[in-house]
N, C-alpha and C. Protein backbone atom coordinates (compact mmCIF):
# COMPACT_ATOMS: atom_id res chain seq x y z
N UNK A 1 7.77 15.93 4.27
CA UNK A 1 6.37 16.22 4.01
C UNK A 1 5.60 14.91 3.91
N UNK A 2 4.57 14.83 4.55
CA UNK A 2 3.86 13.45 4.58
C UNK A 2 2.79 13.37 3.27
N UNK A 3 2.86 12.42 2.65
CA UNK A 3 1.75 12.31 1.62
C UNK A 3 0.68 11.63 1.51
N UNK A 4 -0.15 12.87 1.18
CA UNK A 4 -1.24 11.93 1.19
C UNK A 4 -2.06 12.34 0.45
N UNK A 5 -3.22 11.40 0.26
CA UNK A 5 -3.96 11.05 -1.73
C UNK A 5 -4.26 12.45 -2.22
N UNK A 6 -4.82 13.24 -1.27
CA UNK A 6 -4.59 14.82 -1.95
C UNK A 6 -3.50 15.21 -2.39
N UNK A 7 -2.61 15.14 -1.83
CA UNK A 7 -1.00 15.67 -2.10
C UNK A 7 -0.59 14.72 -3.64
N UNK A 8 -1.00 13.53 -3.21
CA UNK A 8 -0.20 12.75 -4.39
C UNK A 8 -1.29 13.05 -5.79
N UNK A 9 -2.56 13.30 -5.62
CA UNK A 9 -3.23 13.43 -6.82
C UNK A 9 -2.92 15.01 -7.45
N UNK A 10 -2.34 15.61 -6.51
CA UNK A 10 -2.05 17.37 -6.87
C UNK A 10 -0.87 16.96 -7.81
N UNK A 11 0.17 15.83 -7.64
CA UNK A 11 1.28 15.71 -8.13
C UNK A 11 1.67 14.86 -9.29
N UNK A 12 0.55 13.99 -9.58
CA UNK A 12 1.09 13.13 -9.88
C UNK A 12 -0.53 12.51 -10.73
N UNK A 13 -0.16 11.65 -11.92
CA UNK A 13 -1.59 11.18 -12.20
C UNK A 13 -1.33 9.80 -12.79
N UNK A 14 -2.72 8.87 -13.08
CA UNK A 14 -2.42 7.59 -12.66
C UNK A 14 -3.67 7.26 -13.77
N UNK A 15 -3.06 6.41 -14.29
CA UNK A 15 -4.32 5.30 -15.32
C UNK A 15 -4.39 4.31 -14.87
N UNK A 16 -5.36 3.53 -14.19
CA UNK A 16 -5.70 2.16 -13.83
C UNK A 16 -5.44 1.51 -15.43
N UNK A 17 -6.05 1.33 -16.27
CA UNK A 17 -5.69 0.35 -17.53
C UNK A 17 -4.38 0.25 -17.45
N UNK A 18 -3.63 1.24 -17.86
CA UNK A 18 -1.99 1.35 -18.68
C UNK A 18 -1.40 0.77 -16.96
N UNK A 19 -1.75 1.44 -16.26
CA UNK A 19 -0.65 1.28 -15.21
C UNK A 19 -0.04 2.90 -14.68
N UNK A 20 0.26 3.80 -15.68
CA UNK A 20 1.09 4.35 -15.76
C UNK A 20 0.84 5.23 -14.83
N UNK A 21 1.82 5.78 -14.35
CA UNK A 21 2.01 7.21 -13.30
C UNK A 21 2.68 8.08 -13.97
N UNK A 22 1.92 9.13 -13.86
CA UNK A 22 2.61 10.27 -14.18
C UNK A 22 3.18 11.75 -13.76
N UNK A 23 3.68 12.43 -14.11
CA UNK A 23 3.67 14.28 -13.56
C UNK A 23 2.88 14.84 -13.75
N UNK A 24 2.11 15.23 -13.32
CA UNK A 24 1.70 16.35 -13.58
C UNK A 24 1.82 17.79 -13.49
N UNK A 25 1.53 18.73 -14.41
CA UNK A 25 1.58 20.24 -14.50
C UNK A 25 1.89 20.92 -13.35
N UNK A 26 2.79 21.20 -12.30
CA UNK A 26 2.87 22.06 -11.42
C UNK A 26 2.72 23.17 -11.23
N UNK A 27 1.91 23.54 -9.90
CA UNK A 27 1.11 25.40 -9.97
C UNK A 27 2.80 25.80 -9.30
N UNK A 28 2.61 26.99 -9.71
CA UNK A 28 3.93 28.38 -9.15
C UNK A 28 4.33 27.71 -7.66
N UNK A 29 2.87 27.28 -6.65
CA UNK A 29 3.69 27.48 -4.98
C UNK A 29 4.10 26.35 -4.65
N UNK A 30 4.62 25.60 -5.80
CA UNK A 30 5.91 24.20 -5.74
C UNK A 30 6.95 25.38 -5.58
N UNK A 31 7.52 26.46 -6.54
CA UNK A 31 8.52 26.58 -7.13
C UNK A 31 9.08 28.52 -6.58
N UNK A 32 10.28 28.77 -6.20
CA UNK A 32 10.82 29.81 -6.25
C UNK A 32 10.12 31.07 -7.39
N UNK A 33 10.51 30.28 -8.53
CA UNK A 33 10.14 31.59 -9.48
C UNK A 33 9.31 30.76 -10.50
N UNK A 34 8.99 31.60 -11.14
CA UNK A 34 8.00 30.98 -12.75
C UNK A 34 8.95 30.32 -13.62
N UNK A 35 10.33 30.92 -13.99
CA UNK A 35 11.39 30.09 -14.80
C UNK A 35 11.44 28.91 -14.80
N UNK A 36 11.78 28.44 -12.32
CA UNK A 36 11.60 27.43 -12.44
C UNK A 36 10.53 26.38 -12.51
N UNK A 37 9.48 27.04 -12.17
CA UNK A 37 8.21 26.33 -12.78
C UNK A 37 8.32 25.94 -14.00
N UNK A 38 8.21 26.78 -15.19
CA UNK A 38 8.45 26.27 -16.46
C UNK A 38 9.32 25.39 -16.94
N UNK A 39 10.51 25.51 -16.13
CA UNK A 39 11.76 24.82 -16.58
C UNK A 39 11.40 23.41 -16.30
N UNK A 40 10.49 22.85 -14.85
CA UNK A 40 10.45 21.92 -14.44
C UNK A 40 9.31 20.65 -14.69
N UNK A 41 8.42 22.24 -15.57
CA UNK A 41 7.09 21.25 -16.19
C UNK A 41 7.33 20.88 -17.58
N UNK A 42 8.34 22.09 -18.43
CA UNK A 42 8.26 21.24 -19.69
C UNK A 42 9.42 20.34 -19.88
N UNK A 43 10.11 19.87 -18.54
CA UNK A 43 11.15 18.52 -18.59
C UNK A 43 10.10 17.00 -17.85
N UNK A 44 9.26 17.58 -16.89
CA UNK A 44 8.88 16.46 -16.38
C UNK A 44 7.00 15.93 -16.48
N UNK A 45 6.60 17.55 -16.66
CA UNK A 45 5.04 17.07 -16.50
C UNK A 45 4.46 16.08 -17.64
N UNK A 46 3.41 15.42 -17.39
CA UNK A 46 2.91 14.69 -18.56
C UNK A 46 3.77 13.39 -18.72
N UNK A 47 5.08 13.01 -18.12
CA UNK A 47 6.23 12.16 -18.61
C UNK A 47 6.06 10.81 -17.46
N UNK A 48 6.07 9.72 -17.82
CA UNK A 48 6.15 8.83 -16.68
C UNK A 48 6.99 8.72 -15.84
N UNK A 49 6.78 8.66 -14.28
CA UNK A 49 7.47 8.97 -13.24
C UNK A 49 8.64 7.74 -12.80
N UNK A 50 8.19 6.75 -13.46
CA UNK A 50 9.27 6.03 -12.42
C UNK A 50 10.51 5.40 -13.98
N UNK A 51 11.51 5.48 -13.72
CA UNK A 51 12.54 5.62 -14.81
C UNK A 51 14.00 4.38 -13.97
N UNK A 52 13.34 4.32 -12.55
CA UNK A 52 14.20 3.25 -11.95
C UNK A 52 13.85 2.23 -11.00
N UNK A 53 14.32 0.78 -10.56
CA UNK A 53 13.92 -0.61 -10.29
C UNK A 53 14.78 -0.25 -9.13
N UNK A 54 14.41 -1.01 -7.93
CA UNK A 54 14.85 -1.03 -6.93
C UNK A 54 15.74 -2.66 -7.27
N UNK A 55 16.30 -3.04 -6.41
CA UNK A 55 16.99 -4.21 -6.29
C UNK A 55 16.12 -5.55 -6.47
N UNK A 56 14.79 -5.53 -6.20
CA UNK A 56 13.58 -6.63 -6.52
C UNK A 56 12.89 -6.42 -7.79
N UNK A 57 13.78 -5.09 -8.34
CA UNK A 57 12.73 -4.72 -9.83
C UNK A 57 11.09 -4.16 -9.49
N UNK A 58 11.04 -3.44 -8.42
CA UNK A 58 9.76 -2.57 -7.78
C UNK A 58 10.27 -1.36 -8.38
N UNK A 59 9.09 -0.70 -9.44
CA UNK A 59 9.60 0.61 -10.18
C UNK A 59 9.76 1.44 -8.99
N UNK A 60 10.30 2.60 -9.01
CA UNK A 60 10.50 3.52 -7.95
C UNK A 60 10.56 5.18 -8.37
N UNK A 61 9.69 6.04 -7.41
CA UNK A 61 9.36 7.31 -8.02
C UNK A 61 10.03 8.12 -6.55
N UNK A 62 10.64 9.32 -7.00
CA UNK A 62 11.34 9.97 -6.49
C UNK A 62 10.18 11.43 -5.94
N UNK A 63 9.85 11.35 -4.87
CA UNK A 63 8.65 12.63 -4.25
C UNK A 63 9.68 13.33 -3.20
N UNK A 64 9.55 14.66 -3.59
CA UNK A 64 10.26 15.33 -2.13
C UNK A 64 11.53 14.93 -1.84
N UNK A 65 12.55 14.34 -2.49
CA UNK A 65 13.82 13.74 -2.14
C UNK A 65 13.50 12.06 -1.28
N UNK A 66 12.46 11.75 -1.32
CA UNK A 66 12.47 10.18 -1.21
C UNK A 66 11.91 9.39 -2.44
N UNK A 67 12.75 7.94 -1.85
CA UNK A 67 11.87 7.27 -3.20
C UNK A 67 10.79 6.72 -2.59
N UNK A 68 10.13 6.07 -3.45
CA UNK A 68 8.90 5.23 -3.19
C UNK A 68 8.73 4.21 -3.87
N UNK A 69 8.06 3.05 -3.77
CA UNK A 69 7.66 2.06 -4.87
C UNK A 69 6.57 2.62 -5.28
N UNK A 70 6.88 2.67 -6.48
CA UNK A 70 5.02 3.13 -7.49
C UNK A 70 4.11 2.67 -7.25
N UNK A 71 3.90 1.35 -6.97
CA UNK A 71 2.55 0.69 -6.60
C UNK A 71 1.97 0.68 -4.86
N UNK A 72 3.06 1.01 -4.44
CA UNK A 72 2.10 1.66 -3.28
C UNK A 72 1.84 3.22 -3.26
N UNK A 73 2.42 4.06 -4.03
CA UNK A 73 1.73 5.58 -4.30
C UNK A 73 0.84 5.34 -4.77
N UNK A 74 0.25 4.04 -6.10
CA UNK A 74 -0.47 3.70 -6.44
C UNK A 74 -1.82 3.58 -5.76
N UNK A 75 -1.34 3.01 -4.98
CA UNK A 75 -2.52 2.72 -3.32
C UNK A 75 -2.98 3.69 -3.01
N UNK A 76 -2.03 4.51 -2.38
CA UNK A 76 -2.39 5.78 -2.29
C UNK A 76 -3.19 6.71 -2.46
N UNK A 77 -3.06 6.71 -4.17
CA UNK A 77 -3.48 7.40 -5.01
C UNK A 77 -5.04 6.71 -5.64
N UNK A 78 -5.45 5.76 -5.15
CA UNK A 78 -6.48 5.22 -5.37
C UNK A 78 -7.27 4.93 -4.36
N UNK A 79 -6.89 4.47 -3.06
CA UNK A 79 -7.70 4.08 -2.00
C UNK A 79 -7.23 4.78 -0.69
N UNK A 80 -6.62 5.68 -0.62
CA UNK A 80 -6.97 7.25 0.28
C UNK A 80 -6.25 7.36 1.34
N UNK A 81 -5.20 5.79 1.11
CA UNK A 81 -4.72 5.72 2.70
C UNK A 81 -3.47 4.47 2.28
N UNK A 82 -2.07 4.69 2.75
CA UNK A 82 -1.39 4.11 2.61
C UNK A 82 -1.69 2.61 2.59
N UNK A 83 -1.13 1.53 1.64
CA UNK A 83 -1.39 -0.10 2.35
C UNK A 83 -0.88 -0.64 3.89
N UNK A 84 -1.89 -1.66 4.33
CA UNK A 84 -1.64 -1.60 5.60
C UNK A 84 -0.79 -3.26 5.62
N UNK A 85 -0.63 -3.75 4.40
CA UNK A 85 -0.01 -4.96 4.07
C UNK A 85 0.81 -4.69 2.92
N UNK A 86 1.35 -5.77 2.53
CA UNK A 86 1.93 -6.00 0.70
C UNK A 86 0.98 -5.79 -0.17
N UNK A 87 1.26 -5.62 -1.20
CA UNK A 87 0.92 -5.01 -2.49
C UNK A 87 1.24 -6.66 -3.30
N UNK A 88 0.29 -7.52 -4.18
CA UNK A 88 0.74 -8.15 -4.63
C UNK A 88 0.77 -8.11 -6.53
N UNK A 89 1.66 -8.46 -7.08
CA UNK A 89 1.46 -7.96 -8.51
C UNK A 89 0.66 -9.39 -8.78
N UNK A 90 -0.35 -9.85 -9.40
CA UNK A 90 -1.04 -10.60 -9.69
C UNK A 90 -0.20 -11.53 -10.35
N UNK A 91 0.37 -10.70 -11.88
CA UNK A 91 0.98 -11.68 -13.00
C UNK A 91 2.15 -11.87 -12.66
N UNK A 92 3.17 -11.60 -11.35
CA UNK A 92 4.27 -11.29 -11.19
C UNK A 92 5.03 -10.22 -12.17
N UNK A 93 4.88 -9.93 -12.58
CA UNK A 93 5.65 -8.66 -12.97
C UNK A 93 5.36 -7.44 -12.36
N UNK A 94 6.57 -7.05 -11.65
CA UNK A 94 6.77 -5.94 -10.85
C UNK A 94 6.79 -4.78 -11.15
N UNK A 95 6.59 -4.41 -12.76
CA UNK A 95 6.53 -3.16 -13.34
C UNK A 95 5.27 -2.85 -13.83
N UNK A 96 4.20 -4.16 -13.82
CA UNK A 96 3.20 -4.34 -14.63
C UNK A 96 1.76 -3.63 -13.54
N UNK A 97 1.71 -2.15 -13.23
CA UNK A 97 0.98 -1.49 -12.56
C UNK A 97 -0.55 -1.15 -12.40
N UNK A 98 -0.95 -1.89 -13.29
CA UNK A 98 -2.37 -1.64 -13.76
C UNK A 98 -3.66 -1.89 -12.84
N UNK A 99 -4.29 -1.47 -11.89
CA UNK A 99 -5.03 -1.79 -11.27
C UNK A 99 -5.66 -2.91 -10.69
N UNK A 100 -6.12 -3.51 -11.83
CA UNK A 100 -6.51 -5.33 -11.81
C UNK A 100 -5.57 -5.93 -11.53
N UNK A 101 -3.81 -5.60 -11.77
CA UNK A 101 -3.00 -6.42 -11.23
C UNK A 101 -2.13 -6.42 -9.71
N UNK A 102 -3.26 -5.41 -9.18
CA UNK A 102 -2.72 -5.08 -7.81
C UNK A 102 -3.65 -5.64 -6.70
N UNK A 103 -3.40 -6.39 -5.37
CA UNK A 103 -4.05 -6.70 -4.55
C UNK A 103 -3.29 -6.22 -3.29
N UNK A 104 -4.10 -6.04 -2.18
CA UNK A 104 -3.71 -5.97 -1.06
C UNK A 104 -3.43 -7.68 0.25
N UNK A 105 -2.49 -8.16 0.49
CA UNK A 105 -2.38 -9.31 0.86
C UNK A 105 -1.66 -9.50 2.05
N UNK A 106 -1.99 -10.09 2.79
CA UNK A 106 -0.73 -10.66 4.25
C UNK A 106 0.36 -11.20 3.07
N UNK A 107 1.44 -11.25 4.30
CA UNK A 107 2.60 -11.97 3.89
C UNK A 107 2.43 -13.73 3.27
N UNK A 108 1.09 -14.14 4.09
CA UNK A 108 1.10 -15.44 3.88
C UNK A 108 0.74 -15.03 2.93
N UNK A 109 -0.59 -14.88 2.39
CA UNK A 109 -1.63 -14.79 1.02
C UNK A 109 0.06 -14.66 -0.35
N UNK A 110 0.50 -13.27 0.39
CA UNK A 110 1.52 -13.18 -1.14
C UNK A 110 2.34 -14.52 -1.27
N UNK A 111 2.54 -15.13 -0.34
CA UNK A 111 3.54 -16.22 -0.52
C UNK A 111 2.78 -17.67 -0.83
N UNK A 112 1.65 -17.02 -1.87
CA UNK A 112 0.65 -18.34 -2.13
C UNK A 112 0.75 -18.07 -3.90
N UNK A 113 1.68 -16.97 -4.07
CA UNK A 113 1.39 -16.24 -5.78
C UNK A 113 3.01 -15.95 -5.63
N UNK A 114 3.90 -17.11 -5.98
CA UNK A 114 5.62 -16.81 -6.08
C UNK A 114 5.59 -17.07 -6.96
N UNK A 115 6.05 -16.55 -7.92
CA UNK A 115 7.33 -16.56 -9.24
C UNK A 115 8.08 -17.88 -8.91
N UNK A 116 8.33 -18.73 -9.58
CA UNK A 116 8.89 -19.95 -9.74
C UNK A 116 10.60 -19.31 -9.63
N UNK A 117 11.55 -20.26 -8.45
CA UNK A 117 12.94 -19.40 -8.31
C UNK A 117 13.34 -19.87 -9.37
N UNK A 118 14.52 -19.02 -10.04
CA UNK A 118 15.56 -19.52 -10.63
C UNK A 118 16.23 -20.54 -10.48
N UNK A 119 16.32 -21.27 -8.90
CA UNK A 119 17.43 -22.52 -8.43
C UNK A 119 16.44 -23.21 -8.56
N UNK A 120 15.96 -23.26 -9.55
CA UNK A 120 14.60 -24.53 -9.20
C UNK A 120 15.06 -25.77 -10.57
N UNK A 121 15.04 -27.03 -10.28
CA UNK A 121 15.60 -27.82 -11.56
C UNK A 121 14.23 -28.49 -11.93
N UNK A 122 13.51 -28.50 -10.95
CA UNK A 122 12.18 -29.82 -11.37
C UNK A 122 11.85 -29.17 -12.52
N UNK A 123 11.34 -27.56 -12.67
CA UNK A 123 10.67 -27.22 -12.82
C UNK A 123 9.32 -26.94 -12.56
N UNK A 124 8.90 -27.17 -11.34
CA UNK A 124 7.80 -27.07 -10.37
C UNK A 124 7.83 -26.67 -9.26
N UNK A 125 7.47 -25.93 -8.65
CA UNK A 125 7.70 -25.49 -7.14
C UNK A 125 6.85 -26.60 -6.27
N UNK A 126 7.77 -27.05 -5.02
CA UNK A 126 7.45 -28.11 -4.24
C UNK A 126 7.76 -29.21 -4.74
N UNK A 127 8.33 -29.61 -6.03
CA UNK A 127 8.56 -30.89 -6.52
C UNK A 127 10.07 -31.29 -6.69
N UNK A 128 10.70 -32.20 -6.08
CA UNK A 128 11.79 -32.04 -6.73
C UNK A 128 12.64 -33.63 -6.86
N UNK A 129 13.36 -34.29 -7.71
CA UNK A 129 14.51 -35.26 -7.44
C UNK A 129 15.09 -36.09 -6.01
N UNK A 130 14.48 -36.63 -5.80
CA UNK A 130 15.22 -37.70 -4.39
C UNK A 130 15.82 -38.62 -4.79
N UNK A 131 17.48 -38.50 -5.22
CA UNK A 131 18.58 -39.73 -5.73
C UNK A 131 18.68 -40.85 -4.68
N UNK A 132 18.49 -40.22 -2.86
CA UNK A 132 18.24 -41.80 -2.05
C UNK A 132 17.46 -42.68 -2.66
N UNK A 133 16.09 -42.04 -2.58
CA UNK A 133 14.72 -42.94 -2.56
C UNK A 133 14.53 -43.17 -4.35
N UNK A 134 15.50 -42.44 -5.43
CA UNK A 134 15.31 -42.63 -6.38
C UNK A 134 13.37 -42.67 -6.92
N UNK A 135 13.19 -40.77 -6.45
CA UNK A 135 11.86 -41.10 -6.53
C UNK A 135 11.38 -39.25 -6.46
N UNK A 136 10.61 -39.21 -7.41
CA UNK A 136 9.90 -37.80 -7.18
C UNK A 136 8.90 -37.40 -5.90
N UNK A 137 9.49 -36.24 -5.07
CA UNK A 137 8.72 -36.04 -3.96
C UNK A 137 8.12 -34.37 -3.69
N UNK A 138 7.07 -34.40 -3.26
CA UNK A 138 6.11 -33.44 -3.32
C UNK A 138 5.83 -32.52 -2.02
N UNK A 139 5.91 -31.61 -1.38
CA UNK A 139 5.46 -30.79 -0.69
C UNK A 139 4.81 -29.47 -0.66
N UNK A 140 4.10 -28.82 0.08
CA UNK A 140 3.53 -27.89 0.23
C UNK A 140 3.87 -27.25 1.52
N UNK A 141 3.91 -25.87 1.55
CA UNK A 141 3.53 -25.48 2.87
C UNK A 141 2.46 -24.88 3.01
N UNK A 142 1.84 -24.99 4.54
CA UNK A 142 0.23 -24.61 4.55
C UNK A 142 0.48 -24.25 6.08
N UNK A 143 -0.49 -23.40 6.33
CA UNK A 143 -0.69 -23.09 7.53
C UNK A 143 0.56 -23.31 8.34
N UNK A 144 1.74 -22.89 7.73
CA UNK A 144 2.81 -22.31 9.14
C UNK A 144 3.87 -23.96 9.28
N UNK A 145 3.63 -24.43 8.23
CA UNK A 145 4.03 -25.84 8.01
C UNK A 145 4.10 -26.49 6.69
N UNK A 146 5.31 -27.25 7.07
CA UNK A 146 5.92 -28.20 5.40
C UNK A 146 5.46 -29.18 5.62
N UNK A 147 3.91 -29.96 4.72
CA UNK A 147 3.58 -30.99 4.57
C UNK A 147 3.87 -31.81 3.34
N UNK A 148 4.34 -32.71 3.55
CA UNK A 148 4.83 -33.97 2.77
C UNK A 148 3.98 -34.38 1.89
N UNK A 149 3.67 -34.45 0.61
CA UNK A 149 2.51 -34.90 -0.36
C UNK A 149 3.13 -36.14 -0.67
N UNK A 150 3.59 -37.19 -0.83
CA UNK A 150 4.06 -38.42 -1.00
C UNK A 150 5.42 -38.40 -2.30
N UNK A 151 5.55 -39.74 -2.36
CA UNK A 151 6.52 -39.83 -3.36
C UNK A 151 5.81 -40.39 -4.70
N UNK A 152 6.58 -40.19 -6.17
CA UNK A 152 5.74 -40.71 -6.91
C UNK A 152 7.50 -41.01 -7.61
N UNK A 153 7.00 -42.18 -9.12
CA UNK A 153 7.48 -42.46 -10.05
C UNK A 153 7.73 -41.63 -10.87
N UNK A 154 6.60 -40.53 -11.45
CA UNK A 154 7.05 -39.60 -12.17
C UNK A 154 7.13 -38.63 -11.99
N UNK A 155 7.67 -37.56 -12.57
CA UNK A 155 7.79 -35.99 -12.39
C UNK A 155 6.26 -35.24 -12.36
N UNK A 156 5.75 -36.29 -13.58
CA UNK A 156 4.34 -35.55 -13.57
C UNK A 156 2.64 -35.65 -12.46
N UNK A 157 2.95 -37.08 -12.10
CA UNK A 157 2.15 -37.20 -10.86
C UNK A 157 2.78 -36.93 -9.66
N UNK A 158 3.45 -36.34 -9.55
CA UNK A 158 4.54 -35.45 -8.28
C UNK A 158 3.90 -33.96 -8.81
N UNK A 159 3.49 -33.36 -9.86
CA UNK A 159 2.98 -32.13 -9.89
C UNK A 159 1.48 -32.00 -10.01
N UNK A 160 1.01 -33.11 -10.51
CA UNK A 160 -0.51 -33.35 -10.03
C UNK A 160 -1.20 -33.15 -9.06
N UNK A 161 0.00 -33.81 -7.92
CA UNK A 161 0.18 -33.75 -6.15
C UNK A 161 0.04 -32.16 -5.75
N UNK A 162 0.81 -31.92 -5.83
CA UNK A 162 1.34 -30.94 -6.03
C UNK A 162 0.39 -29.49 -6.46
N UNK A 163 -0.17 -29.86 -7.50
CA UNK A 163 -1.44 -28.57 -7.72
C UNK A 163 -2.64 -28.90 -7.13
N UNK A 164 -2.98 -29.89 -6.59
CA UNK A 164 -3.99 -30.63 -6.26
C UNK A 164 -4.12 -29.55 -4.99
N UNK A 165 -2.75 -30.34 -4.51
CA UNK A 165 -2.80 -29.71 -2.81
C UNK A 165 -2.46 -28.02 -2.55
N UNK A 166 -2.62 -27.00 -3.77
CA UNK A 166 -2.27 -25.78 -3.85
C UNK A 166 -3.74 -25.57 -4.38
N UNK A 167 -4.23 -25.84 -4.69
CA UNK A 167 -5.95 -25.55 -4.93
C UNK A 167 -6.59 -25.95 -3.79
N UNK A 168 -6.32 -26.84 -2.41
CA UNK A 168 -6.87 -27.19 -1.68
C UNK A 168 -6.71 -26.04 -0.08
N UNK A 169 -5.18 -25.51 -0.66
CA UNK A 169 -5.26 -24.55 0.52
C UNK A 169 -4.70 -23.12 -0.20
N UNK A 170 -5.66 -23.10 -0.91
CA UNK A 170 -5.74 -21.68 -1.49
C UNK A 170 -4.72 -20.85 -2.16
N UNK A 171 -4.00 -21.42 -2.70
CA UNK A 171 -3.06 -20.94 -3.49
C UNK A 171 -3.38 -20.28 -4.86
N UNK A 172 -2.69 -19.13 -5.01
CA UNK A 172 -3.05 -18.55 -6.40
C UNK A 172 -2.83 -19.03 -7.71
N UNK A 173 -3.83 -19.19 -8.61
CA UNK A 173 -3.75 -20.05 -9.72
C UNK A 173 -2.47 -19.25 -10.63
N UNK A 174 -1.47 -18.21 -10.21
CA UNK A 174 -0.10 -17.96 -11.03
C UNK A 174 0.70 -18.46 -10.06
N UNK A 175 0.48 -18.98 -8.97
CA UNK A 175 1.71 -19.49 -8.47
C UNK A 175 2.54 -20.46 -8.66
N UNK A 176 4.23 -20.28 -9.07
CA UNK A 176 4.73 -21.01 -9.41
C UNK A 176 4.90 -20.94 -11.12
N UNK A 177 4.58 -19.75 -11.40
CA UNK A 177 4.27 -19.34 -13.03
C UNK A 177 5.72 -18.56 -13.01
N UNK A 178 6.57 -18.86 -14.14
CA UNK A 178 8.04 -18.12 -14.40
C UNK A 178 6.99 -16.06 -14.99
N UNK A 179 8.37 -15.66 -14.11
CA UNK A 179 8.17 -14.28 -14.31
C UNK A 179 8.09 -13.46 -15.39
């Protein structure tokens, strides 16, 4: 069954503040009989829908025997028509659903708002330790390319570099912010 914002608002309900998605009350012509109507609204209606994380930690809601990521039913369910890109969580947190923290973005744009990796030692994204040159070195990528921001003495004017040149080509002011 294909869904769409009618279908998902018949099913399902949504608070921009909280985030939250929910069940809603199901009429009889979901269901075989009234039992199972009843049986199925006073276990699920009213209750928040997504109860499981996909492998990236994207909550996930179960419609019709598929899953979905919540924040694009989200979409859905707010702007009338599936996303035609990524979904970006603003603060990085992938559970954190709330309207204001949702954008629609190319692949590049999202990859301007990363979560700082775990393998990261500088503690800075783009900055890291050069034991040759015995020297902190700086990069960015921009436009489809790894540009070189120079070398410095310290860790901290290597991240100066570093945010300088991420405000210059539009990078999101959480990027590089731990999750």
């Amino acid at each position: 069954m294909e869904l769409t914002q009618s279908l998902v608002r018949e099913l399902l309900d949504y608070d921009p503040e909280t985030g939250a998605l929910t069940w809603r009350m199901r009429d009889q012509k979901w269901f075989a009989s009234t039992r199972a109507r009843n049986a199925w609204n006073n276990r699920f209606a009213e209750r928040i829908t997504a109860t499981a994380q996909d492998t990236n930690g994207y909550l996930l809601v179960g419609v019709f025997g598929r899953k979905y990521r919540t924040h694009r039913l989200i979409w859905l369910w707010m702007m009338g028509a599936w996303p035609t890109d990524q979904i970006d969580h603003l603060n990085h947190d992938r559970a954190d659903n709330r309207w204001r923290n949702l954008r629609l973005v190319t692949p590049a744009e999202n990859g301007k708002n990363q979560s700082i990796r775990i393998t990261n030692t500088s503690g800075a994204m783009g900055v890291w330790w050069d034991r040759q040159r015995n020297s902190w070195q700086a990069y960015i990528d921009a436009s489809g390319r790894r540009i070189h921001l120079g070398r410095y003495i310290t860790k901290t004017d290597a991240i100066i570099a570093r945010k300088a040149a991420e405000r210059a080509h539009g990078y999101h002011e959480n990027h590089g912010a731990a999750q």
